[in-house]
PDB file of N, CA and C in Angstrom:
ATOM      1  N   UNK A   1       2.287  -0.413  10.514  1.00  0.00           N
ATOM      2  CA  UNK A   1       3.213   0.296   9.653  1.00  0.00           C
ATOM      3  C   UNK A   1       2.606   0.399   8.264  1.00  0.00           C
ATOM      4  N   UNK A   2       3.708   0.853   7.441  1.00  0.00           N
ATOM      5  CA  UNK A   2       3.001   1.010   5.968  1.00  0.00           C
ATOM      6  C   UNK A   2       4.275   0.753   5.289  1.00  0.00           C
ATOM      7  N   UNK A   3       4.145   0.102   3.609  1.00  0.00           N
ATOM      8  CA  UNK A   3       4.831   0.142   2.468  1.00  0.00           C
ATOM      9  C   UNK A   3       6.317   1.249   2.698  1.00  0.00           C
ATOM     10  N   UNK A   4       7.469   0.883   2.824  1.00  0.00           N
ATOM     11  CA  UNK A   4       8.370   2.016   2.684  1.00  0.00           C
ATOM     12  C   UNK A   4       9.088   1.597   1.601  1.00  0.00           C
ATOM     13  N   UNK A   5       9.351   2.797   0.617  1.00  0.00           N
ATOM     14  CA  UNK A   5       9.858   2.329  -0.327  1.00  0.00           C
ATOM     15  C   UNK A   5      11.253   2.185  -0.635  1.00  0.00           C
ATOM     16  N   UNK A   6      11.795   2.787   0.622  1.00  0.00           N
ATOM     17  CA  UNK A   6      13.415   2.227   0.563  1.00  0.00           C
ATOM     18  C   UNK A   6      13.981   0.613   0.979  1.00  0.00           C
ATOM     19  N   UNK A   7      12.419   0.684   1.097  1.00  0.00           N
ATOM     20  CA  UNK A   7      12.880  -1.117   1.859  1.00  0.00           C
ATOM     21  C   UNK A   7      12.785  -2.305   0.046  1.00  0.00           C
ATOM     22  N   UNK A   8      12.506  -1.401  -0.724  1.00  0.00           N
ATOM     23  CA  UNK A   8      12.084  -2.192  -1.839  1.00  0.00           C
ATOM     24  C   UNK A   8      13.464  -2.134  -2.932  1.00  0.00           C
ATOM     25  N   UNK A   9      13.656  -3.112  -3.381  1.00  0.00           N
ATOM     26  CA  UNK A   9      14.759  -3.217  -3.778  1.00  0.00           C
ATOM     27  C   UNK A   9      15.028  -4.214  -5.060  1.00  0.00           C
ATOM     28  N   UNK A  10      14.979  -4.086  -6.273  1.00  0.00           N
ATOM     29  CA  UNK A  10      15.869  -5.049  -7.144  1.00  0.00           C
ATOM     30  C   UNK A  10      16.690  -5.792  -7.488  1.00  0.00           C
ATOM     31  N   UNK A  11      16.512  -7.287  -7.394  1.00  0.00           N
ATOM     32  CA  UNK A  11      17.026  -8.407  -7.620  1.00  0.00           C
ATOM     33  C   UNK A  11      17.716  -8.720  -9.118  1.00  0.00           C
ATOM     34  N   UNK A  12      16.921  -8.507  -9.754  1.00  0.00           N
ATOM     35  CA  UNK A  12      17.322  -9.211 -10.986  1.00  0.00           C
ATOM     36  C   UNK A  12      16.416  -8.348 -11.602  1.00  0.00           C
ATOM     37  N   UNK A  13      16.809  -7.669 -13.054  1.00  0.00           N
ATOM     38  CA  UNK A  13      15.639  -7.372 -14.381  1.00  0.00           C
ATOM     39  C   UNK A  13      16.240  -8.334 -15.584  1.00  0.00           C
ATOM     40  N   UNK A  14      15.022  -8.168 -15.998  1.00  0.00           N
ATOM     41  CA  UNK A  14      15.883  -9.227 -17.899  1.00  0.00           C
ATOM     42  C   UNK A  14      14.401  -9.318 -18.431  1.00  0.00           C
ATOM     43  N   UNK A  15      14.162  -8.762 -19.331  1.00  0.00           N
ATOM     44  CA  UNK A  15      12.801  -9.217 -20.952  1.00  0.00           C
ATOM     45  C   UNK A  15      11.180  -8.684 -20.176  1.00  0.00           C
ATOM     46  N   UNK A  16      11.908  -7.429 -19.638  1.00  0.00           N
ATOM     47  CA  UNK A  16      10.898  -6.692 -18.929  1.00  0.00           C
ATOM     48  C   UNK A  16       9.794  -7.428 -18.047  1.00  0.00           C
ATOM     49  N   UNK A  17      10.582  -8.109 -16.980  1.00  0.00           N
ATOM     50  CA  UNK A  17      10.430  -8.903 -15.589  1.00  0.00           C
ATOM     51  C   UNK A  17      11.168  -8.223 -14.861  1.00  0.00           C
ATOM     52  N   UNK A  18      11.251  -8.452 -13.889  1.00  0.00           N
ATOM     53  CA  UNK A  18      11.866  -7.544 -12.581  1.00  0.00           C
ATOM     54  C   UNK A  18      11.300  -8.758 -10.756  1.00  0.00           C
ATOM     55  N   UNK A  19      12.169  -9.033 -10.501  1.00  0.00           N
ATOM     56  CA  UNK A  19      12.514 -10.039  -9.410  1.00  0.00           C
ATOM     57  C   UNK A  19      13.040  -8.996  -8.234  1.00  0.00           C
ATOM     58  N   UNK A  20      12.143  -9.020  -7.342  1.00  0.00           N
ATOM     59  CA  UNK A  20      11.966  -7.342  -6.286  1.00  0.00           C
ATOM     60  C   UNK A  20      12.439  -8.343  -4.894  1.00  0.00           C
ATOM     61  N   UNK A  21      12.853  -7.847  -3.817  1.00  0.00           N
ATOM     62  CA  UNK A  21      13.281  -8.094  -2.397  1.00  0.00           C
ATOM     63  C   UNK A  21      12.451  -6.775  -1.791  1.00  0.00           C
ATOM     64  N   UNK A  22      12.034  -7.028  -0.527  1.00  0.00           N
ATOM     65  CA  UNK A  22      11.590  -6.081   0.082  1.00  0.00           C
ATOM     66  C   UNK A  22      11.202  -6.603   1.633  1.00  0.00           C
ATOM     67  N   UNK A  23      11.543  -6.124   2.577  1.00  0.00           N
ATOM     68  CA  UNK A  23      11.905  -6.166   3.925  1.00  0.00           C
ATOM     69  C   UNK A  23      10.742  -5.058   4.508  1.00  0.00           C
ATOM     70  N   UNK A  24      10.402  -5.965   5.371  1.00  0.00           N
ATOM     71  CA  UNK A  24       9.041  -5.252   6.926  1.00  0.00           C
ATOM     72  C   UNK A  24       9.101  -5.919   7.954  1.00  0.00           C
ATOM     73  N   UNK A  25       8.680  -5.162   8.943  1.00  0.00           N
ATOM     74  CA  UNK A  25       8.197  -5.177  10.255  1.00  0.00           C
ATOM     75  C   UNK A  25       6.969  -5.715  10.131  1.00  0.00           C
ATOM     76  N   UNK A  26       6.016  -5.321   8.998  1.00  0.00           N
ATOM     77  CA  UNK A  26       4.445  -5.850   9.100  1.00  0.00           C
ATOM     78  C   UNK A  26       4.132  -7.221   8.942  1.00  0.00           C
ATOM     79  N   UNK A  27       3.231  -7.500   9.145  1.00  0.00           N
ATOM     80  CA  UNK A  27       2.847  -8.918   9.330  1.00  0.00           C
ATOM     81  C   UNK A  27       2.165  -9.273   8.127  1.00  0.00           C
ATOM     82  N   UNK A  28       1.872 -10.816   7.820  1.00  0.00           N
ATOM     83  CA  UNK A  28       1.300 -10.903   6.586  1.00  0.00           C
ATOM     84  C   UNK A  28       0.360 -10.406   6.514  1.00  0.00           C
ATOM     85  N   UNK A  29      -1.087 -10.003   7.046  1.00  0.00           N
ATOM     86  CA  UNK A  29      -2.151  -9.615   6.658  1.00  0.00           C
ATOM     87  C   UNK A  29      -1.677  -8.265   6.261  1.00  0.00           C
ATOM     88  N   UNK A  30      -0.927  -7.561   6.725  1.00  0.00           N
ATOM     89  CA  UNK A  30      -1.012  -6.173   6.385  1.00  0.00           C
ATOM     90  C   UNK A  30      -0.573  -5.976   5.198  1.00  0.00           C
ATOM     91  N   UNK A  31       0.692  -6.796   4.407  1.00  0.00           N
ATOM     92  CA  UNK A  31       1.390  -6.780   2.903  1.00  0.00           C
ATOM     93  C   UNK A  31       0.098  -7.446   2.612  1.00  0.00           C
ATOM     94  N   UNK A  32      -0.583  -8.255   2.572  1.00  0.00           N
ATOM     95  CA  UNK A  32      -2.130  -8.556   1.897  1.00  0.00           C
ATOM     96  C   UNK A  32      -2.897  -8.294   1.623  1.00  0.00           C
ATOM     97  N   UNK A  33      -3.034  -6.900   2.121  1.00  0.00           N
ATOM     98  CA  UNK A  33      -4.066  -6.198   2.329  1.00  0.00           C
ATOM     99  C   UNK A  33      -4.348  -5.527   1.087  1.00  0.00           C
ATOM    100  N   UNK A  34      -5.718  -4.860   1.458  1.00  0.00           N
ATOM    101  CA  UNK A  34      -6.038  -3.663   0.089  1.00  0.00           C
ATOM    102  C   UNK A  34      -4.649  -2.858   0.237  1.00  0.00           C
ATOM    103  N   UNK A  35      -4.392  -2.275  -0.972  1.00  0.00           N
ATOM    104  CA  UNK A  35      -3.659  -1.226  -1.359  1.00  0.00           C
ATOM    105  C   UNK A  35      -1.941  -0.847  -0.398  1.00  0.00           C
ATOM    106  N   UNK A  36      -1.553  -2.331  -0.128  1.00  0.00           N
ATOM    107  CA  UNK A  36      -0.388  -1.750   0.818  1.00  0.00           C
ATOM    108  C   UNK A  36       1.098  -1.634  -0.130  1.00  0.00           C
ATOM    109  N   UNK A  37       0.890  -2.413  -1.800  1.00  0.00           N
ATOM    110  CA  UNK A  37       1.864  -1.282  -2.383  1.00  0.00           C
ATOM    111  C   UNK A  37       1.729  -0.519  -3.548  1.00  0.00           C
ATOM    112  N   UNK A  38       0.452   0.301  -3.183  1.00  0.00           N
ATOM    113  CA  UNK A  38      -0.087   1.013  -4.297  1.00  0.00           C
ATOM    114  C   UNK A  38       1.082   2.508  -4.306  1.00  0.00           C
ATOM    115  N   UNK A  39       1.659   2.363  -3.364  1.00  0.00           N
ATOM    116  CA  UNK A  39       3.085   3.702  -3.668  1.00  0.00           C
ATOM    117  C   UNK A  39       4.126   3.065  -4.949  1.00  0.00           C
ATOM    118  N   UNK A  40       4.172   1.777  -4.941  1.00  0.00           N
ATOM    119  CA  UNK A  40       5.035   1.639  -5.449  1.00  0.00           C
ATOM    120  C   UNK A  40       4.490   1.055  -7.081  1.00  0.00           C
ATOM    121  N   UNK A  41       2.959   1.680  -7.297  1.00  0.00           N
ATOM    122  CA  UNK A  41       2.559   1.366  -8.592  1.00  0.00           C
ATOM    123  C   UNK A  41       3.534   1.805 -10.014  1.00  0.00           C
ATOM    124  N   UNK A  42       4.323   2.405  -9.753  1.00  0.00           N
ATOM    125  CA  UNK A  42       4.935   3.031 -10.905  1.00  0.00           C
ATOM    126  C   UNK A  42       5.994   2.241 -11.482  1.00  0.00           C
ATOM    127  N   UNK A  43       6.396   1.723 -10.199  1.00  0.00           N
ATOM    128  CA  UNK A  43       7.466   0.687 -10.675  1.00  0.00           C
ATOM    129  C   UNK A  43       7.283  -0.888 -10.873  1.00  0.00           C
ATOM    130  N   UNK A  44       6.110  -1.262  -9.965  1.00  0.00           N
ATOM    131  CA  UNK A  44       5.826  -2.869 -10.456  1.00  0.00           C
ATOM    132  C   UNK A  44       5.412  -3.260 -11.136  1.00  0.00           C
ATOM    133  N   UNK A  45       5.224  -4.408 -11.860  1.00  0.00           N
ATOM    134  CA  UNK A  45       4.481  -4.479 -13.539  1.00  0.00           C
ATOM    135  C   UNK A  45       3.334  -6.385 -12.913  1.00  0.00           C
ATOM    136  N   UNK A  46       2.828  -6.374 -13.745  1.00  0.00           N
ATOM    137  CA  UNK A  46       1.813  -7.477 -13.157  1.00  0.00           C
ATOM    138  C   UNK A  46       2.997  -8.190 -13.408  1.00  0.00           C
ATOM    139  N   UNK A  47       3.150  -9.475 -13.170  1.00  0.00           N
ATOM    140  CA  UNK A  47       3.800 -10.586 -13.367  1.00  0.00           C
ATOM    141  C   UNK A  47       5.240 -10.723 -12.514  1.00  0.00           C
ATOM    142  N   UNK A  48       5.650  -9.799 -12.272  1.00  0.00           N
ATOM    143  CA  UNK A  48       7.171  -9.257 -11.409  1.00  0.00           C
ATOM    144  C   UNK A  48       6.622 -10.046  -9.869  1.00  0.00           C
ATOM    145  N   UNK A  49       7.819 -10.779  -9.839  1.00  0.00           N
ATOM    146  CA  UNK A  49       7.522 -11.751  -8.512  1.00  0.00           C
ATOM    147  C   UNK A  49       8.481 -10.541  -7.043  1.00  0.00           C
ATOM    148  N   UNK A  50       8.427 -11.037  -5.681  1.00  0.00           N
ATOM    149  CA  UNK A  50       8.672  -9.845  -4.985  1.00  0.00           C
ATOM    150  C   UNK A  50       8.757 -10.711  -3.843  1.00  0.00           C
ATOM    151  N   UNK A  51      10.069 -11.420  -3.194  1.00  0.00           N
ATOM    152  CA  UNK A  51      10.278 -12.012  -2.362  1.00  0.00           C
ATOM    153  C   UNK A  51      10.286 -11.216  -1.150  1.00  0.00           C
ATOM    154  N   UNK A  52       9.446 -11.479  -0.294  1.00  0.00           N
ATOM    155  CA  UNK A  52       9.540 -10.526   0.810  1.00  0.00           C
ATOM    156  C   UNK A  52       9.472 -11.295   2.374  1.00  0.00           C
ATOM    157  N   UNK A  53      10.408 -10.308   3.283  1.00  0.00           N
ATOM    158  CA  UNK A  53      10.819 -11.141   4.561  1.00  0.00           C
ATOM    159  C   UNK A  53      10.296  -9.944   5.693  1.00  0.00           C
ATOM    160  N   UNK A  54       8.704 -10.648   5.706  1.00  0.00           N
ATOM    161  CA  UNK A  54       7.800 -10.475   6.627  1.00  0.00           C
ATOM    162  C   UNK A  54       8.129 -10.324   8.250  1.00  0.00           C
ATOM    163  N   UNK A  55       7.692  -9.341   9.159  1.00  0.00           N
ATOM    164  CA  UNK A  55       7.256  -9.348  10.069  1.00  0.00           C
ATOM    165  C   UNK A  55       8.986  -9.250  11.289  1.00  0.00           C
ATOM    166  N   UNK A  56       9.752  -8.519  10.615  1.00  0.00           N
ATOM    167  CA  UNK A  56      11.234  -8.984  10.651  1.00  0.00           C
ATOM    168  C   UNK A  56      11.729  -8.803  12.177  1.00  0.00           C
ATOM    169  N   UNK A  57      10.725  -8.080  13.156  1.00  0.00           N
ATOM    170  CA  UNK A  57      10.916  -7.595  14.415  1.00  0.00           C
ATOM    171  C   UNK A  57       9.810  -8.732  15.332  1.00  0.00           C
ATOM    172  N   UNK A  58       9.168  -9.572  14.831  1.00  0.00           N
ATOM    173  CA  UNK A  58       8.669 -10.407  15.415  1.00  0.00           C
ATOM    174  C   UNK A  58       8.480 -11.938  15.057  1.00  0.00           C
ATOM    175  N   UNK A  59       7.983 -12.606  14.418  1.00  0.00           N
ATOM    176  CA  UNK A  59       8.434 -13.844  13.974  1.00  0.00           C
ATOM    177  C   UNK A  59       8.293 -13.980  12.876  1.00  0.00           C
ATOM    178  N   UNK A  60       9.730 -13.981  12.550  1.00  0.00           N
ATOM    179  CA  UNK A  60       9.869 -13.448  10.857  1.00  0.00           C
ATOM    180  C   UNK A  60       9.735 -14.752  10.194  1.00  0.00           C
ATOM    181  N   UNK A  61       9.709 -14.682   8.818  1.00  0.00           N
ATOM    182  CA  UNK A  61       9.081 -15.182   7.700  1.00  0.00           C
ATOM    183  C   UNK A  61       9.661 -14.724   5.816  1.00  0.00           C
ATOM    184  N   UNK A  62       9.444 -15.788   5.079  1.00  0.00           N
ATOM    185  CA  UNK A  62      10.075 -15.176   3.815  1.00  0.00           C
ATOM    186  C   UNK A  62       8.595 -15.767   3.530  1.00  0.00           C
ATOM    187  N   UNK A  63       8.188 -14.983   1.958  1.00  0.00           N
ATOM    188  CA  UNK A  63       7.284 -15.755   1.217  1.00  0.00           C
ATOM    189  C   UNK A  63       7.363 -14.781  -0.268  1.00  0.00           C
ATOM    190  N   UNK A  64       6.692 -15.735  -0.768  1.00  0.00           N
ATOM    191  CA  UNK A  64       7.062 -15.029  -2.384  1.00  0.00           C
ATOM    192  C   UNK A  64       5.799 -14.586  -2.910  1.00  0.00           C
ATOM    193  N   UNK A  65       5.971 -13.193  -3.051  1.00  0.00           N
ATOM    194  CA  UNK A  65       4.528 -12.905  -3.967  1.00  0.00           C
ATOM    195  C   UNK A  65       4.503 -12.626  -5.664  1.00  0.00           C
ATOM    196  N   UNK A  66       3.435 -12.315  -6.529  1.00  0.00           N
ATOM    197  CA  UNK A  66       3.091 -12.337  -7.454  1.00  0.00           C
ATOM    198  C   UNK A  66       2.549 -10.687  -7.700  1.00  0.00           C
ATOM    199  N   UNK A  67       2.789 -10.249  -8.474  1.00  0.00           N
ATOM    200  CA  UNK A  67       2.100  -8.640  -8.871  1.00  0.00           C
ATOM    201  C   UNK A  67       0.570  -9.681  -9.668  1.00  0.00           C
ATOM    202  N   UNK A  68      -0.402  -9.587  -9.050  1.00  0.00           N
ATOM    203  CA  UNK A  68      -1.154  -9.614 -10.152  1.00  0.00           C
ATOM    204  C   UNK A  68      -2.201  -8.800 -10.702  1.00  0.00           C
ATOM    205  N   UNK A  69      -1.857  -7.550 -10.107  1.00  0.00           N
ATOM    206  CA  UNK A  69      -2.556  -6.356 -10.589  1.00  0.00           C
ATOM    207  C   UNK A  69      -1.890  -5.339 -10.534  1.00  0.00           C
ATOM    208  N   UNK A  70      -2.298  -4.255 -11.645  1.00  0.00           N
ATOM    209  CA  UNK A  70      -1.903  -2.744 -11.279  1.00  0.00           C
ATOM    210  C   UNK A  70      -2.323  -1.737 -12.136  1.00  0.00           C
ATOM    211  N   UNK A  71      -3.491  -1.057 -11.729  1.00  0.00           N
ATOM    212  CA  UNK A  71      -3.954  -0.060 -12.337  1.00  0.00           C
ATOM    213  C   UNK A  71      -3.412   1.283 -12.909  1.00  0.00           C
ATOM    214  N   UNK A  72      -2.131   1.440 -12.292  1.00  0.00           N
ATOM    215  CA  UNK A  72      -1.369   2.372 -12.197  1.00  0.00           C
ATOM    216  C   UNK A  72      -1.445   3.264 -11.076  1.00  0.00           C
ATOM    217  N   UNK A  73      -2.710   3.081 -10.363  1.00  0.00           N
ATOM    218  CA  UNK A  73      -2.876   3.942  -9.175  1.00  0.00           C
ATOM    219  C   UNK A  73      -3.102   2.224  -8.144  1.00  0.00           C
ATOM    220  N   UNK A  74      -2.868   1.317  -8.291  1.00  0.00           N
ATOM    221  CA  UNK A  74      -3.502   0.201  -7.342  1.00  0.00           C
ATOM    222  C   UNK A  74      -3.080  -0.862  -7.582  1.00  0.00           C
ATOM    223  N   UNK A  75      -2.004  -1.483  -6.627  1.00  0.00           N
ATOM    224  CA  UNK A  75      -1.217  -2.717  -6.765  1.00  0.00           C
ATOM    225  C   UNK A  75      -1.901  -4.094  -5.960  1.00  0.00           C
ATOM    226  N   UNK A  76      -2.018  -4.810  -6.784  1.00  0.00           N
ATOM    227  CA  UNK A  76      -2.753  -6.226  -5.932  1.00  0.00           C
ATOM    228  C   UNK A  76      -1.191  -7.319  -6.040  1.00  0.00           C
ATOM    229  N   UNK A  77      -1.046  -7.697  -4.872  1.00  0.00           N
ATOM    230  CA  UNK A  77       0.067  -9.166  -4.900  1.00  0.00           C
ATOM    231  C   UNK A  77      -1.088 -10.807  -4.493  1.00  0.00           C
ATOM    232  N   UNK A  78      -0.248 -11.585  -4.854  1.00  0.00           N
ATOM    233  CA  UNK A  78      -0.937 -12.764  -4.240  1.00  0.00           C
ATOM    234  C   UNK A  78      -0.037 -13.297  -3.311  1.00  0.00           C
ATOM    235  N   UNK A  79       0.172 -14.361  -2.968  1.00  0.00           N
ATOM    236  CA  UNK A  79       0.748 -15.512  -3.016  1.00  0.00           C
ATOM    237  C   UNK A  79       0.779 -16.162  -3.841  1.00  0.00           C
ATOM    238  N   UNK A  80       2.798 -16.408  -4.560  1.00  0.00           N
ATOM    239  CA  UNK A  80       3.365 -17.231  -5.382  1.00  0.00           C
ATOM    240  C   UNK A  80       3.325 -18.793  -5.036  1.00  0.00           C
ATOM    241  N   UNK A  81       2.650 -19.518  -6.075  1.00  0.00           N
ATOM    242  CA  UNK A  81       2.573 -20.939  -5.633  1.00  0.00           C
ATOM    243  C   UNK A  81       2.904 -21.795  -6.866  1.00  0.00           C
TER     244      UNK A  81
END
């Protein structure tokens, strides 16, 4: 699958942070991957954390990521630790 952006959704904003939810079918490598939410460069900002509940049609999973990049055309997440 790929990034859909109706699955992406806002938690919380406050002091230009933004706390994101976002729901898939894909598995972790694929949200890990190069460029899987470079659609949604416009709206994420580096530092904006993005709780997401992985893999939801097979053995699902929550984990928390980190924006720690964004070129404006190219979103990098990590793993929040």
């Amino acid at each position: 699958m790929a990034y859909t952006a109706s699955d992406l959704s806002v938690l919380a904003y406050a002091n230009n942070f933004t706390l994101w939810h976002y729901t898939t079918v894909d598995p972790t490598l694929t949200i890990e991957g190069a460029g899987y939410f470079d659609s949604a460069a416009d709206m994420v900002r580096v530092g904006d954390l993005v709780i997401i509940n992985i893999d939801t049609d097979g053995t699902p999973a929550t984990k928390f990521y980190i924006v720690t990049g964004n070129t404006g055309s190219s979103v990098t997440v990590a793993v929040y630790s």
